[in-house]
Protein backbone atom coordinates (compact mmCIF):
# COMPACT_ATOMS: atom_id res chain seq x y z
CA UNK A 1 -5.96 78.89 66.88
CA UNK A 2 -4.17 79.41 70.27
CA UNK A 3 -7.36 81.03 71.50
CA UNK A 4 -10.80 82.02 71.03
CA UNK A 5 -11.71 85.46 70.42
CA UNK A 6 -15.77 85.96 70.83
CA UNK A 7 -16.82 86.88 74.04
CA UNK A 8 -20.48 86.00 74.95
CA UNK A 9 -21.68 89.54 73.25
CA UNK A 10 -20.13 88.52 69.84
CA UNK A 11 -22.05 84.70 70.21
CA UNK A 12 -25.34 86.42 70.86
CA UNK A 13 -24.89 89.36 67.97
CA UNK A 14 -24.21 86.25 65.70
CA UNK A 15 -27.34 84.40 66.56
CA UNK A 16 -29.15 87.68 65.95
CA UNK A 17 -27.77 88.33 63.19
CA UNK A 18 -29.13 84.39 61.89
CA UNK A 19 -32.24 84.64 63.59
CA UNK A 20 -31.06 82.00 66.71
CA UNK A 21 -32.00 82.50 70.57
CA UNK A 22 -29.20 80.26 71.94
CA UNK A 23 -26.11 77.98 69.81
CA UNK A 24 -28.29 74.65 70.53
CA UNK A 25 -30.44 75.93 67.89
CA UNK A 26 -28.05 75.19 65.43
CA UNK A 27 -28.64 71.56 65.89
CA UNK A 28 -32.01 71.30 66.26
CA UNK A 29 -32.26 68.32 63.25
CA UNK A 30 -30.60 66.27 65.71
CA UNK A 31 -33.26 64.26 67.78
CA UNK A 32 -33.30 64.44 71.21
CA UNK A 33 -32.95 60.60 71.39
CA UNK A 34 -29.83 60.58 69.72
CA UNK A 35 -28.24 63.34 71.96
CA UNK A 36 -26.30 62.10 74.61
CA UNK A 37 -26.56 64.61 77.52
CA UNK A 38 -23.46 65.13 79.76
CA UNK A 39 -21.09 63.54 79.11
CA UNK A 40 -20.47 61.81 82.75
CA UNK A 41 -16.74 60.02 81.74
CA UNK A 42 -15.21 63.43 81.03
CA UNK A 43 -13.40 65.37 83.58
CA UNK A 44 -13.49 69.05 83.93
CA UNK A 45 -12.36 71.31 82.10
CA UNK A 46 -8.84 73.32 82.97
CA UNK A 47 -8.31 76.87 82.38
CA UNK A 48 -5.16 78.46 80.44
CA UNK A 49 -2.79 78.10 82.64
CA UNK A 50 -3.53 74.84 83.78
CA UNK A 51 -3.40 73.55 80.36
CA UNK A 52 -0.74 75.04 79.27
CA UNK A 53 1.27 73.40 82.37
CA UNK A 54 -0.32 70.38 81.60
CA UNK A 55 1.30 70.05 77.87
CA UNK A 56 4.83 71.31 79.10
CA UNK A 57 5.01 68.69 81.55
CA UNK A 58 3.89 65.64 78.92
CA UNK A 59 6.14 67.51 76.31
CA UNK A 60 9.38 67.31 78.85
CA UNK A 61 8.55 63.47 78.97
CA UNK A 62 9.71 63.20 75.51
CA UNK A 63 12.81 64.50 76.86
CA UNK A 64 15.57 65.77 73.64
CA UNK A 65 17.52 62.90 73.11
CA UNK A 66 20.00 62.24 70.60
CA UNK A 67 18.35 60.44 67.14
CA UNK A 68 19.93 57.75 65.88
CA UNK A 69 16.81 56.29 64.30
CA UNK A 70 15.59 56.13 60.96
CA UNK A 71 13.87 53.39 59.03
CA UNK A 72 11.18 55.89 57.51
CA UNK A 73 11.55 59.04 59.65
CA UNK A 74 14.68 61.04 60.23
CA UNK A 75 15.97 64.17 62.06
CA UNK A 76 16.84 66.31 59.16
CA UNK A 77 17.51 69.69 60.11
CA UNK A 78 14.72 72.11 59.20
CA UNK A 79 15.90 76.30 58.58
CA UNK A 80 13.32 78.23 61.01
CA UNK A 81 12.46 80.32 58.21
CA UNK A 82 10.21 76.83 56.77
CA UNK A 83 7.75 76.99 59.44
CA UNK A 84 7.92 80.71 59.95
CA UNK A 85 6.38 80.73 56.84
CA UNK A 86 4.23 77.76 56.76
CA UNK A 87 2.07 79.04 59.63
CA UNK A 88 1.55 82.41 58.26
CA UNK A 89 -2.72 82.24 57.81
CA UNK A 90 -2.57 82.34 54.25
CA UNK A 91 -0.96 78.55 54.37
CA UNK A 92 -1.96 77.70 57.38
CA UNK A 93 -5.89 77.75 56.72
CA UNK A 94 -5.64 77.25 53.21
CA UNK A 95 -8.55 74.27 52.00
CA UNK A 96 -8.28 72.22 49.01
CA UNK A 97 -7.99 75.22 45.84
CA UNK A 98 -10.92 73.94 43.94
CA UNK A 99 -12.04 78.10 43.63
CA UNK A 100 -8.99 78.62 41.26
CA UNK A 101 -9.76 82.41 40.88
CA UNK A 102 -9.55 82.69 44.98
CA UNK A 103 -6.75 80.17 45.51
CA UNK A 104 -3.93 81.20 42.76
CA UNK A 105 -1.29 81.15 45.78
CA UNK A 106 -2.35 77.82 46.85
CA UNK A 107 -2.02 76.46 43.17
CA UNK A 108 1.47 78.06 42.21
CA UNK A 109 2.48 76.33 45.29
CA UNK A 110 1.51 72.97 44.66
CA UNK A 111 2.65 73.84 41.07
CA UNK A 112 6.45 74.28 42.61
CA UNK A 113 6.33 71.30 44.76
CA UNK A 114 4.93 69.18 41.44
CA UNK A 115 7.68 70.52 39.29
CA UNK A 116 10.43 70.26 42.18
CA UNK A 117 9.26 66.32 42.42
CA UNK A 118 9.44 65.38 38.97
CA UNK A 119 13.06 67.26 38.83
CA UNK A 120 14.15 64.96 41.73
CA UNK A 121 12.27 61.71 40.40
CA UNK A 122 13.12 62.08 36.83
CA UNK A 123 9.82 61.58 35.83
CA UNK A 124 7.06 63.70 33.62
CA UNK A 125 4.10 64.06 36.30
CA UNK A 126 3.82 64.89 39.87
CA UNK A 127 0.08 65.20 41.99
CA UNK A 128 -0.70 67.62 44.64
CA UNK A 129 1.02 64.82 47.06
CA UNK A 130 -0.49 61.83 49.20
CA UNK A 131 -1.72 61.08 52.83
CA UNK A 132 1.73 59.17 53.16
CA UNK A 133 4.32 56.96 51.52
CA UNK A 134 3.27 53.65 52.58
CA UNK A 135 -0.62 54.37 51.23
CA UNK A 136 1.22 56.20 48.21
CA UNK A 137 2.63 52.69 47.45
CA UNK A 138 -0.57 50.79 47.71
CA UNK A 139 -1.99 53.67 45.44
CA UNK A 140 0.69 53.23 42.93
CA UNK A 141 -0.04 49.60 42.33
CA UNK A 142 -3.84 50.19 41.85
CA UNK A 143 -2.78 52.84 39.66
CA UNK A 144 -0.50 49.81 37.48
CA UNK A 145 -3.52 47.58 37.87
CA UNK A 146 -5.76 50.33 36.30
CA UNK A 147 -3.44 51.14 33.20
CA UNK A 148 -2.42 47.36 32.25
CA UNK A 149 -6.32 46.71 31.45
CA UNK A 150 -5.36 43.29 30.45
CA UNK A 151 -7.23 41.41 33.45
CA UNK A 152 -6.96 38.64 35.06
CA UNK A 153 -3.52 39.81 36.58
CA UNK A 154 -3.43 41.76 39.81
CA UNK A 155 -0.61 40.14 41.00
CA UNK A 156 2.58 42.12 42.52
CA UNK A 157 5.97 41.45 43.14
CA UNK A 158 7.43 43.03 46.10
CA UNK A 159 10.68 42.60 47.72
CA UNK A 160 10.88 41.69 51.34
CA UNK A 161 13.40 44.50 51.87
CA UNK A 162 10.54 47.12 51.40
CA UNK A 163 9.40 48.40 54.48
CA UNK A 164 7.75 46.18 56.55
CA UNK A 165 4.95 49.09 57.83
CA UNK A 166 4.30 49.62 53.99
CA UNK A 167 3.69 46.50 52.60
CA UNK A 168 1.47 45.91 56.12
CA UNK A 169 -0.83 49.02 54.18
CA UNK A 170 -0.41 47.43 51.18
CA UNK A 171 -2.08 43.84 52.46
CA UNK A 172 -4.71 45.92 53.77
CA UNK A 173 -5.79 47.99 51.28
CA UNK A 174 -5.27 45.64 48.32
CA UNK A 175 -6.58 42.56 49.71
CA UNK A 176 -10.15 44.27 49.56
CA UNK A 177 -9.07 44.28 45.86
CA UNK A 178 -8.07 40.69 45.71
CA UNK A 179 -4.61 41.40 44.03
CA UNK A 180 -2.23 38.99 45.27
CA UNK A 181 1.06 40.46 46.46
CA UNK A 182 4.40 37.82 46.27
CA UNK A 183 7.16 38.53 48.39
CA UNK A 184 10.40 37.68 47.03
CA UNK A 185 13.08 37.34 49.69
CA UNK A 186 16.52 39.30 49.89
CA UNK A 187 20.43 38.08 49.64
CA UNK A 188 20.96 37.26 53.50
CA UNK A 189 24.54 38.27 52.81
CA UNK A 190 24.30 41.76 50.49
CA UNK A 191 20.76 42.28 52.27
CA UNK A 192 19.45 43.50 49.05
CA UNK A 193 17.53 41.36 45.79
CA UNK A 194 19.85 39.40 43.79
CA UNK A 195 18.72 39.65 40.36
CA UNK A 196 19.96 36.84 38.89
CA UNK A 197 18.02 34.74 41.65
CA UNK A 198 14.88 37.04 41.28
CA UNK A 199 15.23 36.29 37.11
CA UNK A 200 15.67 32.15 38.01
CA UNK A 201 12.64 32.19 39.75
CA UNK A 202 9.19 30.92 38.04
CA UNK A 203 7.17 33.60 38.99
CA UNK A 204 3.79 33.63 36.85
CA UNK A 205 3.13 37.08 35.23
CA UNK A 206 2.63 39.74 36.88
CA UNK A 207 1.43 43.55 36.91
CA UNK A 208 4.47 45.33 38.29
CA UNK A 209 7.28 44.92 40.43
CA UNK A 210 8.30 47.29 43.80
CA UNK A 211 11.81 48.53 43.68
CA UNK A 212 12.83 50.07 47.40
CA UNK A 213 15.99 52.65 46.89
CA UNK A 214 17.11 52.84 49.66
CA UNK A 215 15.68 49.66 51.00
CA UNK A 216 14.47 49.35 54.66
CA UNK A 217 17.94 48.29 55.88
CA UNK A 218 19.57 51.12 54.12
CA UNK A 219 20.94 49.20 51.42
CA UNK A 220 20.80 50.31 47.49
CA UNK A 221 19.39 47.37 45.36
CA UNK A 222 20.50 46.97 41.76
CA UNK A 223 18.12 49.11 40.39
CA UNK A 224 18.87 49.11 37.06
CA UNK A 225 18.90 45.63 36.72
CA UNK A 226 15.83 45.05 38.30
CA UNK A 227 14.20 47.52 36.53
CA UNK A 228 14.82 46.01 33.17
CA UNK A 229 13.65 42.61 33.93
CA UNK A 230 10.48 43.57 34.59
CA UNK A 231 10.04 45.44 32.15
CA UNK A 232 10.88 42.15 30.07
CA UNK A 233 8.59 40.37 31.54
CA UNK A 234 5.77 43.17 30.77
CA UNK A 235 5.50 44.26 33.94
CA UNK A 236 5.66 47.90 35.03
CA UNK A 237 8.20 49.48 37.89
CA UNK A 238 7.38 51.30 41.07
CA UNK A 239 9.96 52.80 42.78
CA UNK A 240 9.93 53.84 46.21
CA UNK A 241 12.60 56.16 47.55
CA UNK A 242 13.60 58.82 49.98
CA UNK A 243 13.89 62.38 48.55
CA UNK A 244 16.37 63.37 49.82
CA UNK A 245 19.09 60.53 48.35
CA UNK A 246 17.74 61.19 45.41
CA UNK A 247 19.92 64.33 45.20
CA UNK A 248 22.90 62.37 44.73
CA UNK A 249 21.25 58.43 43.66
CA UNK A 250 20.06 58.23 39.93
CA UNK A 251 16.55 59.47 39.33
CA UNK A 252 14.25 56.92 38.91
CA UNK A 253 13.01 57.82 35.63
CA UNK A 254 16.58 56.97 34.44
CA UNK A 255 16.86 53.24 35.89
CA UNK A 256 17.17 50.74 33.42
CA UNK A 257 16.77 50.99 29.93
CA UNK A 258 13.26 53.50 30.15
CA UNK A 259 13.13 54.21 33.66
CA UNK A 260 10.48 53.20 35.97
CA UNK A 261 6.74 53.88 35.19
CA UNK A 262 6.00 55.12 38.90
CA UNK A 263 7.71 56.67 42.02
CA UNK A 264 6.42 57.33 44.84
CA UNK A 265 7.72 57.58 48.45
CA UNK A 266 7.25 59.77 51.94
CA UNK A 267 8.52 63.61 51.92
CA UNK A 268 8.89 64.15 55.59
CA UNK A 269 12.34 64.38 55.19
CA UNK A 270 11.93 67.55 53.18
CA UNK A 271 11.17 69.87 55.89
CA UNK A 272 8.34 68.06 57.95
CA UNK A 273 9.34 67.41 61.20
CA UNK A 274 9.28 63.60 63.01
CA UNK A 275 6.78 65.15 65.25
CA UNK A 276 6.15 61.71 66.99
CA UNK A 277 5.29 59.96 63.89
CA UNK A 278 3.41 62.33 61.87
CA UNK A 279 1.26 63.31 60.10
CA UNK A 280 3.70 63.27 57.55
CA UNK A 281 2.84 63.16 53.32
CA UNK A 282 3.52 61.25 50.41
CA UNK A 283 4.23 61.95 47.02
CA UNK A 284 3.62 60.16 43.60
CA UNK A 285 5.31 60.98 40.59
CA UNK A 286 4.50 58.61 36.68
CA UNK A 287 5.58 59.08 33.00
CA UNK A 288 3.05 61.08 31.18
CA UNK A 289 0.97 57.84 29.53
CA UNK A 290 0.02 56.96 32.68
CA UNK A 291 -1.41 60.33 33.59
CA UNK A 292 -4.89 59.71 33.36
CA UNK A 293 -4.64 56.64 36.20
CA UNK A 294 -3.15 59.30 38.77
CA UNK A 295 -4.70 59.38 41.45
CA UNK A 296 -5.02 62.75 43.77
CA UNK A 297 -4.76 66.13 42.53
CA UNK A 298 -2.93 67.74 40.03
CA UNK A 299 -1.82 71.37 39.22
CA UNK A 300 -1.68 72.84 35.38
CA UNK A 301 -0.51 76.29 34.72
CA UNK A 302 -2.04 78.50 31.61
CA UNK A 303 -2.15 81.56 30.57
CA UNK A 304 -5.85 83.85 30.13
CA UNK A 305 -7.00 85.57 27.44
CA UNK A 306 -4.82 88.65 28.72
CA UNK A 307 -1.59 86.60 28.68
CA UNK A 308 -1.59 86.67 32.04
CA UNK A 309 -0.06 83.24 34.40
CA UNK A 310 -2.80 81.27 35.56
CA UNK A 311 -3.26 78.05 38.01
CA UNK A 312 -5.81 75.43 38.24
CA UNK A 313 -6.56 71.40 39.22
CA UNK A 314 -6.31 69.52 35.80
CA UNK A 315 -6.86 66.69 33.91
CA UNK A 316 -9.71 65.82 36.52
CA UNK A 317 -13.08 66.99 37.35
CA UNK A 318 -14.22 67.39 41.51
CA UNK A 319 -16.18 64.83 40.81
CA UNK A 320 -13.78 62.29 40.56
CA UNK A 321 -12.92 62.20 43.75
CA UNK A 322 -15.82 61.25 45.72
CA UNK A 323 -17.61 58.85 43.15
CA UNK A 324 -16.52 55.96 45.61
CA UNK A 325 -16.07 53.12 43.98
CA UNK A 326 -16.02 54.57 40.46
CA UNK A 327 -13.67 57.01 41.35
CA UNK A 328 -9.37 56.89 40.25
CA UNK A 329 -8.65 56.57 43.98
CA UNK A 330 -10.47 57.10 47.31
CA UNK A 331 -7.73 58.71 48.46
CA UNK A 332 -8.02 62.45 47.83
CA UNK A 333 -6.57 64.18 50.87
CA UNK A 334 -2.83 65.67 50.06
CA UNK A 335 -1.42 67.14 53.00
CA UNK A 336 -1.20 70.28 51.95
CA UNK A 337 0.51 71.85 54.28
CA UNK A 338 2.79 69.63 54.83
CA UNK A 339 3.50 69.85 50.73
CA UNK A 340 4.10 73.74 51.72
CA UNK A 341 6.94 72.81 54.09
CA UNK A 342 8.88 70.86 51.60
CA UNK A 343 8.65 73.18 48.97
CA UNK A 344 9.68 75.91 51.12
CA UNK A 345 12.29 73.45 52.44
CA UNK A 346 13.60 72.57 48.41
CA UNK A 347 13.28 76.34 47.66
CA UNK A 348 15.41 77.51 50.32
CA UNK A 349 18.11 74.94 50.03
CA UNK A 350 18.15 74.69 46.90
CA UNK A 351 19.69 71.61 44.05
CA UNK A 352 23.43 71.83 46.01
CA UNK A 353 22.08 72.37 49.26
CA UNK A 354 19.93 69.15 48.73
CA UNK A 355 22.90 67.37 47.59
CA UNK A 356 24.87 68.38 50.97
CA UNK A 357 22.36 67.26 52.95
CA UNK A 358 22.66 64.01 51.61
CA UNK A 359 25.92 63.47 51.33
CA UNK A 360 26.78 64.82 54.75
CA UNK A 361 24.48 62.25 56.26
CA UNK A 362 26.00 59.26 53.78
CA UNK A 363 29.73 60.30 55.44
CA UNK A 364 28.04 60.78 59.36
CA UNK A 365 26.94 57.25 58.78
CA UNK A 366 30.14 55.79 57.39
CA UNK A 367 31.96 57.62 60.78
CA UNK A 368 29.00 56.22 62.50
CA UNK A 369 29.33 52.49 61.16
CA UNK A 370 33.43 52.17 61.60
CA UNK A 371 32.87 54.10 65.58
CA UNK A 372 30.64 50.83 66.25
CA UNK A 373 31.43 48.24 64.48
CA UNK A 374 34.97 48.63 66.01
CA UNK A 375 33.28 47.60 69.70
CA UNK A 376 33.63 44.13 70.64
CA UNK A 377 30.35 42.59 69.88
CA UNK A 378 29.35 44.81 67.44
CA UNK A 379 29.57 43.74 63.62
CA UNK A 380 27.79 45.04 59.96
CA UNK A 381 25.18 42.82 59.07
CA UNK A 382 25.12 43.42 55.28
CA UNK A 383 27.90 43.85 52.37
CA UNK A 384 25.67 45.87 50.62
CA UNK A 385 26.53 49.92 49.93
CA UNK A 386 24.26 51.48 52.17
CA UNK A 387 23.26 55.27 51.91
CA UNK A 388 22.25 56.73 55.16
CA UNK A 389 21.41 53.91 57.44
CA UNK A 390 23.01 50.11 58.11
CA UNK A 391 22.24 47.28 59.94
CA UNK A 392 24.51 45.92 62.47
CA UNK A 393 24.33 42.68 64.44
CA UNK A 394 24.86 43.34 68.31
CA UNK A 395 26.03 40.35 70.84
CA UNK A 396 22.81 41.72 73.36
CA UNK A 397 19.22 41.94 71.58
CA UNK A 398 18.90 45.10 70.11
CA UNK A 399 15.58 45.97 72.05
CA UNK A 400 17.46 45.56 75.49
CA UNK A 401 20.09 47.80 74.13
CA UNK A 402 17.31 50.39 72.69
CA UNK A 403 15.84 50.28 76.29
CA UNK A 404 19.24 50.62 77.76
CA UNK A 405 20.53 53.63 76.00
CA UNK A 406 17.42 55.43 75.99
CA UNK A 407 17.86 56.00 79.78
CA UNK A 408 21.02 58.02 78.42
CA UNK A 409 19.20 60.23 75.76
CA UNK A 410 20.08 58.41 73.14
CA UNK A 411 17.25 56.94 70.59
CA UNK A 412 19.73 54.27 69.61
CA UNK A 413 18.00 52.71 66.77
CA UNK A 414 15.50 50.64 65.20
CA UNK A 415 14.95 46.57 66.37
CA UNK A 416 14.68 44.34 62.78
CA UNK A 417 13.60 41.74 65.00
CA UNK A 418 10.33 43.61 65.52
CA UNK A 419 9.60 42.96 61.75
CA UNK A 420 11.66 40.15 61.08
CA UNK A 421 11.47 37.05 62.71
CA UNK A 422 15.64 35.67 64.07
CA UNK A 423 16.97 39.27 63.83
CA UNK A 424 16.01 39.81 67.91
CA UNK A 425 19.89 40.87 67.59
CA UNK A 426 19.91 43.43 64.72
CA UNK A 427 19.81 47.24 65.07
CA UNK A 428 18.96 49.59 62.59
CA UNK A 429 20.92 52.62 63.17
CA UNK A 430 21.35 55.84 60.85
CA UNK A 431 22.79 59.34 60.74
CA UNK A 432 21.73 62.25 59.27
CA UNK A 433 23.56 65.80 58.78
CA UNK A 434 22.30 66.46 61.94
CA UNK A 435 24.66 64.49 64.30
CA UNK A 436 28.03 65.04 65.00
CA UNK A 437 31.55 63.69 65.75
CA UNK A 438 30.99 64.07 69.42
CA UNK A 439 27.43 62.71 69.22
CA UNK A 440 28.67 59.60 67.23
CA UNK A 441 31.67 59.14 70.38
CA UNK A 442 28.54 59.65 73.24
CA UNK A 443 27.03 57.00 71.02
CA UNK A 444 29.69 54.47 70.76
CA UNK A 445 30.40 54.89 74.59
CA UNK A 446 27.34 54.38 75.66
CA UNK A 447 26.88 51.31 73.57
CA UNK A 448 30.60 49.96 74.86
CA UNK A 449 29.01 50.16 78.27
CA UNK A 450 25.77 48.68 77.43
CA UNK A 451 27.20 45.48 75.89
CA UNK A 452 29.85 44.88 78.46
């Protein structure tokens, strides 16, 4: 709300009008020995203008320099017409729909974004979204845990190439639930699972295995492959991918022989902007036998008596989301409005426009690659195809040449050492359809200078 609109007459008609001399009142349950008084730490307050100064000055800190980071979040262009719409009050203040009869705009919504999801995941089911990827994931394998039933288990394979913040929010949230997650390292020379080395292993069985498409270094693991051996060994699949290379990767409800059982991934780069880090939202798509695991929200459309197109939640009462530790999941926040953004983002753009989007940024990061790697200095880590990010190994630590180049505008990248212990020399770098041939040059320059 950029302001507030009662003046002191409308306060004291309001009290009136509920029978209250003064707002304190309103809190009169509260005893006066838990009240705190003034709060003496707390400077004054400012008025309009002095705020409003206040957050242009911190906002110019930020600066608007030239992304060249990914690993999770990426500058994807966003058409002004997204947010124009987004913020109009009918999205914008929108609560969870449980009224269905005063919430059918709401619900069609979230209907969209389901069916858009399962159309770019290849699966049967979509929910009402996630708080983000990386406690998607964690969801999804309580979700595997949940629909095995055999016990005993609740052990998880997961590559070391996943994201190192998400399997961080895995080890939190599933070590409560004492399911053991095993890391299985990567090909130091592909940077991606080898599955002929992941099938030699004597790995004792197991409820599902983590598939990362991209993986955190940009590179595309052998998905197929992967996917069939666990489902060999019993196990069920979770994939976790970006959206938007899904529009030209292979869905994956088509990996393997029968697809994966479970995707799930971030959607910020469907119209959400970085936005220093969030809050972004994650979705969760499953075949249909696993549908009554889900966790969050879901969205069903009907038809009344009358004929007439209908919306509702489905398939789960209120209830179940706030039995605690009976409940599917804990997690029953879904970011709703960010969910509006991306399916006003998929609507506008459409299937092709998707596709361009992700292609452009797979060739700006090819031109990006060959501008750097031919610096002296300056190599690709990883033989692996990579979609659109890659790791390259730098003759200077990559967090003095971060440090370096951000004095230039540039946001030159991500550090692997950060997460990965020996790779102090290893930057992340990616490019989306945003940046151009002269940005990729300014780039390359700068990083000529900075390793001289």
């Amino acid at each position: 709300m950029p302001f507030v609109p009662h003046t002191e007459s409308d306060v004291q008609s309001m009290l009136k009008a509920i029978g209250a001399k003064r707002i304190d009142d309103l809190f009169d349950e509260i005893p006066e020995s838990l009240r705190i008084g003034e709060l003496a730490g707390v400077p004054a307050g400012l008025n309009e203008m002095e705020v409003g100064r206040l957050m242009r000055e911190r906002a110019a800190q930020d600066g608007v320099p030239l992304c060249f980071a990914g690993a999770g979040a990426y500058d994807h262009h966003i058409p002004a017409a997204v947010w124009a719409i987004v913020t109009r009050g009918e999205f914008y203040s929108a609560y969870t729909p449980y009224q269905a009869e005063a919430s059918q705009g709401t619900l069609q919504l979230i209907y969209e974004f389901q069916t858009a999801m399962t159309r770019l995941t290849g699966l049967d089911v979509s929910n009402a979204s996630m708080y983000d990827g990386a406690s998607a994931l964690a969801e999804a394998v309580l979700m595997a845990e949940r629909a095995r039933k055999k016990g005993g288990t609740r052990r998880v394979v997961v590559p070391s190439t996943v994201h190192p913040a998400y399997r961080k929010v895995m080890k939190t949230i599933l070590g409560t639930q004492q399911i053991e997650l095993v890391e299985v390292a990567f090909d130091a020379g592909t940077g991606k699972v080898d599955p002929k080395v992941l099938a030699a292993l004597e790995l004792p069985e197991f409820t599902a295995l983590v598939i990362p498409q991209p993986n955190y270094f940009g590179v595309l693991e052998d998905v197929d492959a992967l996917t069939d051996w666990a489902h060999a060994r019993g196990a069920l699949v979770i994939a976790v991918v970006n959206p938007v290379a899904l529009a030209v990767l292979k869905a994956p409800g088509r990996w393997g022989q029968t697809g994966v059982d479970i995707a799930c991934g971030d959607g910020q780069p469907l119209g959400v902007p970085m936005s220093s880090g969030g809050p972004y939202f994650g979705f969760f798509c499953c075949k249909l036998e696993l549908v009554r695991n889900m966790p969050g929200r879901i969205v069903g459309r009907t038809t009344d008596l009358d004929g007439r197109e209908g919306f509702t939640l489905t398939l789960q009462a209120r209830e179940q989301h706030i039995r605690r530790a009976k409940a599917t999941s804990n997690i029953c926040t879904n970011q709703g409005l960010l969910v509006t953004a991306a399916t006003i983002y998929m609507a506008m753009v459409g299937a092709e426009g998707l596709r361009r989007v992700a292609a452009q940024s797979a060739h700006n990061t090819r031109q990006l690659r060959d501008a750097l790697c031919a610096i002296d200095g300056v190599r690709q880590l990883y033989s692996g195809v990579f979609f659109h990010e890659v790791a390259l190994q730098l003759s200077k630590p990559a967090r003095v040449v971060i440090d370096a180049l951000a004095s230039r505008g540039l946001l030159a990248g991500v550090a692997v050492g950060d997460h990965f212990p020996g790779a102090d020399d290893v930057l992340l770098v990616c490019a989306t359809e945003c940046r151009t041939a002269q940005d990729i040059t300014k780039f390359a320059n700068a990083l000529r200078e900075c390793l001289q």
